[in-house]
C-alpha atoms as a PDB file:
ATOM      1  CA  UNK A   1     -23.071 -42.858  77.238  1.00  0.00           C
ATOM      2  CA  UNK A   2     -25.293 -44.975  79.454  1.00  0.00           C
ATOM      3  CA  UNK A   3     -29.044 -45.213  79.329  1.00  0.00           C
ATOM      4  CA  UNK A   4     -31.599 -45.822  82.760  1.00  0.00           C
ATOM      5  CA  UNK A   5     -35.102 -46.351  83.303  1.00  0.00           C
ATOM      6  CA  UNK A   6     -36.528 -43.234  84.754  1.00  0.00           C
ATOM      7  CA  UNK A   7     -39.637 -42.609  86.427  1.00  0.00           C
ATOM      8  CA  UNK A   8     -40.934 -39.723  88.237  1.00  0.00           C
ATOM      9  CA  UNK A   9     -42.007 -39.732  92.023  1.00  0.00           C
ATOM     10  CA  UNK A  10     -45.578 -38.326  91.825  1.00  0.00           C
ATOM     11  CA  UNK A  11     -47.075 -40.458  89.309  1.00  0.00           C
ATOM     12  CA  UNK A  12     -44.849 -43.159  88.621  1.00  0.00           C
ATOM     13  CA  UNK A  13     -44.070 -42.410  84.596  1.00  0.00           C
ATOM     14  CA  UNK A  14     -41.589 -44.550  83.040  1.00  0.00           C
ATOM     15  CA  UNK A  15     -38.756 -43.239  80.539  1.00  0.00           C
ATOM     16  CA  UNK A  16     -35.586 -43.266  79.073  1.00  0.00           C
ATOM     17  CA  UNK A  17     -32.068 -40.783  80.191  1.00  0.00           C
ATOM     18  CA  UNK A  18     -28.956 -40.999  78.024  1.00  0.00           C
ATOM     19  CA  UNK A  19     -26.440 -39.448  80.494  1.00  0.00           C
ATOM     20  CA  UNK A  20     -22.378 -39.273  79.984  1.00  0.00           C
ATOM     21  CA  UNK A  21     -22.377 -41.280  83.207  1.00  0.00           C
ATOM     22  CA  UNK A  22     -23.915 -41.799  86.516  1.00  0.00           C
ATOM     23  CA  UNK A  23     -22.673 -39.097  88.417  1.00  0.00           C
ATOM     24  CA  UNK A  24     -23.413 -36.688  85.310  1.00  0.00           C
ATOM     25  CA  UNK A  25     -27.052 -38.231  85.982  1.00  0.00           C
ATOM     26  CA  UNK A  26     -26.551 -37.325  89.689  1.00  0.00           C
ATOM     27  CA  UNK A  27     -25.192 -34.009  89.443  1.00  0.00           C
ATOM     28  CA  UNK A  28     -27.987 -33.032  86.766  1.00  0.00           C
ATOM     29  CA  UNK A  29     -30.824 -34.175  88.942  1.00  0.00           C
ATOM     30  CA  UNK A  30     -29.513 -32.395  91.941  1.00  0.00           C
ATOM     31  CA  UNK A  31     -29.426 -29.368  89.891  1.00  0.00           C
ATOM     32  CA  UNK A  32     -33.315 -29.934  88.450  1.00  0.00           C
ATOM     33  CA  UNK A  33     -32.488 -30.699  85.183  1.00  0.00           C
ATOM     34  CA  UNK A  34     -34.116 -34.367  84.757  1.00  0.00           C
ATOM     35  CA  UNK A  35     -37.722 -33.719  84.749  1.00  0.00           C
ATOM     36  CA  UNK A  36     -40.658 -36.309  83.192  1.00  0.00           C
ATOM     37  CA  UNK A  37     -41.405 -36.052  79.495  1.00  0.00           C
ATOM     38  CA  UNK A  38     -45.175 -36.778  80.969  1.00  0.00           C
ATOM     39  CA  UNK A  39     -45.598 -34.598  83.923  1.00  0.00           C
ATOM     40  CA  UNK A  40     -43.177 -32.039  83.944  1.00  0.00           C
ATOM     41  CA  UNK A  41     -42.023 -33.524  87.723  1.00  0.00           C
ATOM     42  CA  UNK A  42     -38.252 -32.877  89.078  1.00  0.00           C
ATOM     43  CA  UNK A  43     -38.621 -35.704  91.118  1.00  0.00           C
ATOM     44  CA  UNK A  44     -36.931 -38.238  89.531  1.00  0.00           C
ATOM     45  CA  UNK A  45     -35.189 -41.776  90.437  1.00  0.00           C
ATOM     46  CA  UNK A  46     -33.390 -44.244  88.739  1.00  0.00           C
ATOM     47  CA  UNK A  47     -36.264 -47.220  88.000  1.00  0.00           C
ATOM     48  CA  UNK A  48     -35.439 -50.754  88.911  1.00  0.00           C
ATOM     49  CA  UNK A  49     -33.609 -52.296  85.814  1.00  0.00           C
ATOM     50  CA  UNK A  50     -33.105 -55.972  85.254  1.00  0.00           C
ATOM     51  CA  UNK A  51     -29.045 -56.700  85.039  1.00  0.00           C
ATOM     52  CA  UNK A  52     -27.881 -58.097  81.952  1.00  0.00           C
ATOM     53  CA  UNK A  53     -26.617 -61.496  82.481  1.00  0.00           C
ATOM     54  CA  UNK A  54     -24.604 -63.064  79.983  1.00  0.00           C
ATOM     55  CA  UNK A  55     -25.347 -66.446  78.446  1.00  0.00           C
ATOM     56  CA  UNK A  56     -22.061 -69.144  79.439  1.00  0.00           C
ATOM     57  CA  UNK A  57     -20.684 -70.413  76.903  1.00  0.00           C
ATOM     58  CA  UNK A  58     -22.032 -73.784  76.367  1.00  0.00           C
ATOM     59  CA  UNK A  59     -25.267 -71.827  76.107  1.00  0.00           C
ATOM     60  CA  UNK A  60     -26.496 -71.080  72.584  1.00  0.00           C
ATOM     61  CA  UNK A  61     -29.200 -68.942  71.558  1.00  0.00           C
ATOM     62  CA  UNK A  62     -32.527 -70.534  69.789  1.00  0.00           C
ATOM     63  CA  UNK A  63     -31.679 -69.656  65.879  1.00  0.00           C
ATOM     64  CA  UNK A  64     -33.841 -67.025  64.454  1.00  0.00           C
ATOM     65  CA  UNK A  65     -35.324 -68.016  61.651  1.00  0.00           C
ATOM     66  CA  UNK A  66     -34.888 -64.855  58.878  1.00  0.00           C
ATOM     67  CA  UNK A  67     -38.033 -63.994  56.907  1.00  0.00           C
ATOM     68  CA  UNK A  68     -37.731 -64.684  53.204  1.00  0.00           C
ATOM     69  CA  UNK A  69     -36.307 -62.073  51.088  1.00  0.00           C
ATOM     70  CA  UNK A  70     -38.787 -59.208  50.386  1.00  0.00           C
ATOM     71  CA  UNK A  71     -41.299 -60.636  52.564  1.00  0.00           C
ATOM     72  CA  UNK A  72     -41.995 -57.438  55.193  1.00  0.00           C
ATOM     73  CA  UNK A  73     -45.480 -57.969  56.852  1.00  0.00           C
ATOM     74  CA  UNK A  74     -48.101 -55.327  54.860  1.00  0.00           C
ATOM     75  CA  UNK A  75     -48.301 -53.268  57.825  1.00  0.00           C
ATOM     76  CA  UNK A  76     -44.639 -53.009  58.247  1.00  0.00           C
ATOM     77  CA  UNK A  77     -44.104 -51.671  54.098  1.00  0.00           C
ATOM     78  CA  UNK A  78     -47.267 -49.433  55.155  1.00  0.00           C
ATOM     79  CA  UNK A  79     -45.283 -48.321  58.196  1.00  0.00           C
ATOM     80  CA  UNK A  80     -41.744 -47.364  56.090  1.00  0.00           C
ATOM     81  CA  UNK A  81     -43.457 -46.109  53.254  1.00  0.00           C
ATOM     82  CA  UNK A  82     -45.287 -43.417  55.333  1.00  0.00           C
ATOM     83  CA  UNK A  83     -42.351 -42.686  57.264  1.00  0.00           C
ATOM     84  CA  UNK A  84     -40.329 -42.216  54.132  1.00  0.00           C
ATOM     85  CA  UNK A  85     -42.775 -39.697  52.773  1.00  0.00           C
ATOM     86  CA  UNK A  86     -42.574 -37.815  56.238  1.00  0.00           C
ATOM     87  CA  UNK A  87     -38.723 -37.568  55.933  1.00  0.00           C
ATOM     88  CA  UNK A  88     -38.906 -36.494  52.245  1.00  0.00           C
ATOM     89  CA  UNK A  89     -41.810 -34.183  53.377  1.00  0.00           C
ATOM     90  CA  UNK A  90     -38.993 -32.532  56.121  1.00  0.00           C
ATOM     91  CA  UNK A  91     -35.563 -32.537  53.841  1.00  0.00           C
ATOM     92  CA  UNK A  92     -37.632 -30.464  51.575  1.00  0.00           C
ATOM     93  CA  UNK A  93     -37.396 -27.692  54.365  1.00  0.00           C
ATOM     94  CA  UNK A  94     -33.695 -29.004  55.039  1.00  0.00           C
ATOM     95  CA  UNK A  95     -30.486 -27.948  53.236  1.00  0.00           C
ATOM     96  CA  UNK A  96     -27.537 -30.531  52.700  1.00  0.00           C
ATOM     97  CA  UNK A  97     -24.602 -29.764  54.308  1.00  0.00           C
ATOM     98  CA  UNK A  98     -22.737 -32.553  53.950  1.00  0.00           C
ATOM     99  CA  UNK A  99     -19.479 -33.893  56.027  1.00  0.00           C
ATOM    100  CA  UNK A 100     -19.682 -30.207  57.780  1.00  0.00           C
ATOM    101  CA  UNK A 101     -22.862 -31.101  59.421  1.00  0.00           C
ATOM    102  CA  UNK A 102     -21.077 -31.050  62.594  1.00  0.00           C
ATOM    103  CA  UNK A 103     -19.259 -28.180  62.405  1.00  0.00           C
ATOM    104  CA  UNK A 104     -22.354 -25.776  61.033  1.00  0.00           C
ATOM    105  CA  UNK A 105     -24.589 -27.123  63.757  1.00  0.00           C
ATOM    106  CA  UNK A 106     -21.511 -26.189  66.413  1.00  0.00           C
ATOM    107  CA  UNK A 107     -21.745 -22.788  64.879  1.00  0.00           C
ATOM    108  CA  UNK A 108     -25.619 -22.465  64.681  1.00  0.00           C
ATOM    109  CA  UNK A 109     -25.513 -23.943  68.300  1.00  0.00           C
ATOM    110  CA  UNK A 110     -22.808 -21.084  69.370  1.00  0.00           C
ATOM    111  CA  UNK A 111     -24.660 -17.996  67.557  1.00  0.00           C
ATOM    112  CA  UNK A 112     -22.064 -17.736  64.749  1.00  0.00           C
ATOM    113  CA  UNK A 113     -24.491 -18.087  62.216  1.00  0.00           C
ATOM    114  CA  UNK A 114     -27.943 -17.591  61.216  1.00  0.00           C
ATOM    115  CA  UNK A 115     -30.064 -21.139  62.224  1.00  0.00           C
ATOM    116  CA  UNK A 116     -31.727 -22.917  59.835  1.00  0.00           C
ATOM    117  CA  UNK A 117     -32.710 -26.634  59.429  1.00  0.00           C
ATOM    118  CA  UNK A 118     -29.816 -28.678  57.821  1.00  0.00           C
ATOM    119  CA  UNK A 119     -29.110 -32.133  57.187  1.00  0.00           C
ATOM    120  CA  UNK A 120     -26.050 -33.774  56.738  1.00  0.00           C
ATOM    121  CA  UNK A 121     -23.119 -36.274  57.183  1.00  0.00           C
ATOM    122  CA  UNK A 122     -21.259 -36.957  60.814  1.00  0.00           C
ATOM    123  CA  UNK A 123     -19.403 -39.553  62.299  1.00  0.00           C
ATOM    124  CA  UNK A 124     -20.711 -41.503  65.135  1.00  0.00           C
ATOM    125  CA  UNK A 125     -18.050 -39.571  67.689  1.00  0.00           C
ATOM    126  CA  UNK A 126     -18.983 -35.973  65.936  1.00  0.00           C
ATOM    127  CA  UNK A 127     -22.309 -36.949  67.126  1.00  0.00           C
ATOM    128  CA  UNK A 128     -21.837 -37.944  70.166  1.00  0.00           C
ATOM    129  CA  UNK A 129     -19.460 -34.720  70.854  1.00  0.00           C
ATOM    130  CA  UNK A 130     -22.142 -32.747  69.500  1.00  0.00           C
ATOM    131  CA  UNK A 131     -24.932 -34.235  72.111  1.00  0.00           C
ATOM    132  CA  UNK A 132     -22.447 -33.921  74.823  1.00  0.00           C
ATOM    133  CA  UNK A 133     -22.132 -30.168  74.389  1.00  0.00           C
ATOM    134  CA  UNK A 134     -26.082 -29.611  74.200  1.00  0.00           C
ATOM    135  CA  UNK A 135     -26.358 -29.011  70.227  1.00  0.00           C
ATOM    136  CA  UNK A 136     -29.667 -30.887  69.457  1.00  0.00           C
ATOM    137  CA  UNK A 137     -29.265 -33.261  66.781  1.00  0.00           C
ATOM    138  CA  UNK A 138     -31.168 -36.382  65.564  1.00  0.00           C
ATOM    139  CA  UNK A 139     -30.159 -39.283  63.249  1.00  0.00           C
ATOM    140  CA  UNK A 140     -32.586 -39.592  59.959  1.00  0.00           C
ATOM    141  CA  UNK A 141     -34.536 -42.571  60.248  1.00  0.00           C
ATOM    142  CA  UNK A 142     -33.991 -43.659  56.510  1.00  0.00           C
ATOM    143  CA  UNK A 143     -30.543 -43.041  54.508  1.00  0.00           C
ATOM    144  CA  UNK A 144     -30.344 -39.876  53.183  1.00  0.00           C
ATOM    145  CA  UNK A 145     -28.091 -40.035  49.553  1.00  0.00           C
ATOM    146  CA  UNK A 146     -26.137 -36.935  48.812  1.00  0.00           C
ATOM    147  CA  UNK A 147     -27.618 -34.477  45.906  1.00  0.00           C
ATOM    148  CA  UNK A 148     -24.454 -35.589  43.805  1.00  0.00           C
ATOM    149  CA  UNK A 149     -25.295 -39.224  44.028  1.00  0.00           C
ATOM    150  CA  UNK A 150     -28.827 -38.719  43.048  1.00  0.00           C
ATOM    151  CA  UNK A 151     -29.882 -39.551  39.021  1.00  0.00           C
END
């Protein structure tokens, strides 16, 4: 997967593409399928992005200093303890599925069963697969623990 800056023609709205490469980025623009989030607008271009330049290696990075243990800024625990109650707000309209995640959203996806919101286990490449063949999935922002791991 690679990821450009976006921005549309008309207004000049900056986003985010993943695409599989750059000529599936090509051939789905030519076809009108990269529109702005913002706008709606088909015309699209690849925005200016600065190159990643490696440090050489004499070069070291300053040292980041790591905050003390349990030490979050208040707005930060404010921040995760909201968005936890929004995910446990959501998996309450969610069944577990487990390590068939994948393959029930495939089938969902495909029409071979009845959709429904499920959550779930995959691996990184079941995920990707997945994305690659249009089934919409997202990664939970918080780990999820299985109902048989739960007291």
């Amino acid at each position: 997967m690679i990821v450009f800056d976006l921005q549309c023609e008309p207004l000049g709205h900056r986003f985010e593409g993943w695409f599989a490469s750059s000529e599936d980025f090509s051939g789905q623009q030519q076809r009108g399928l990269v529109c702005c989030p913002h706008c709606g607008s088909a015309q699209v271009i690849k925005a200016p992005m600065a190159p990643a330049v490696p440090r050489k290696g004499n070069q070291r990075a300053e040292p980041v200093q790591p905050m003390a243990a349990g030490k979050l800024p208040p707005e930060a625990v404010e921040m995760l303890g909201k968005l936890a109650q929004v995910q446990a707000e959501a998996l309450k309209q969610s069944r577990w599925v487990g390590d068939r995640f994948a393959d029930v959203s495939r089938e969902m996806h495909y029409g071979e069963r009845e959709h429904e919101t499920v959550h779930g286990q995959a691996t990184l490449q079941e995920a990707r697969e997945l994305l690659e063949e249009g089934v919409p999935v997202l990664p939970l922002p918080l780990p999820v623990a299985p109902p048989d791991k739960l007291n």
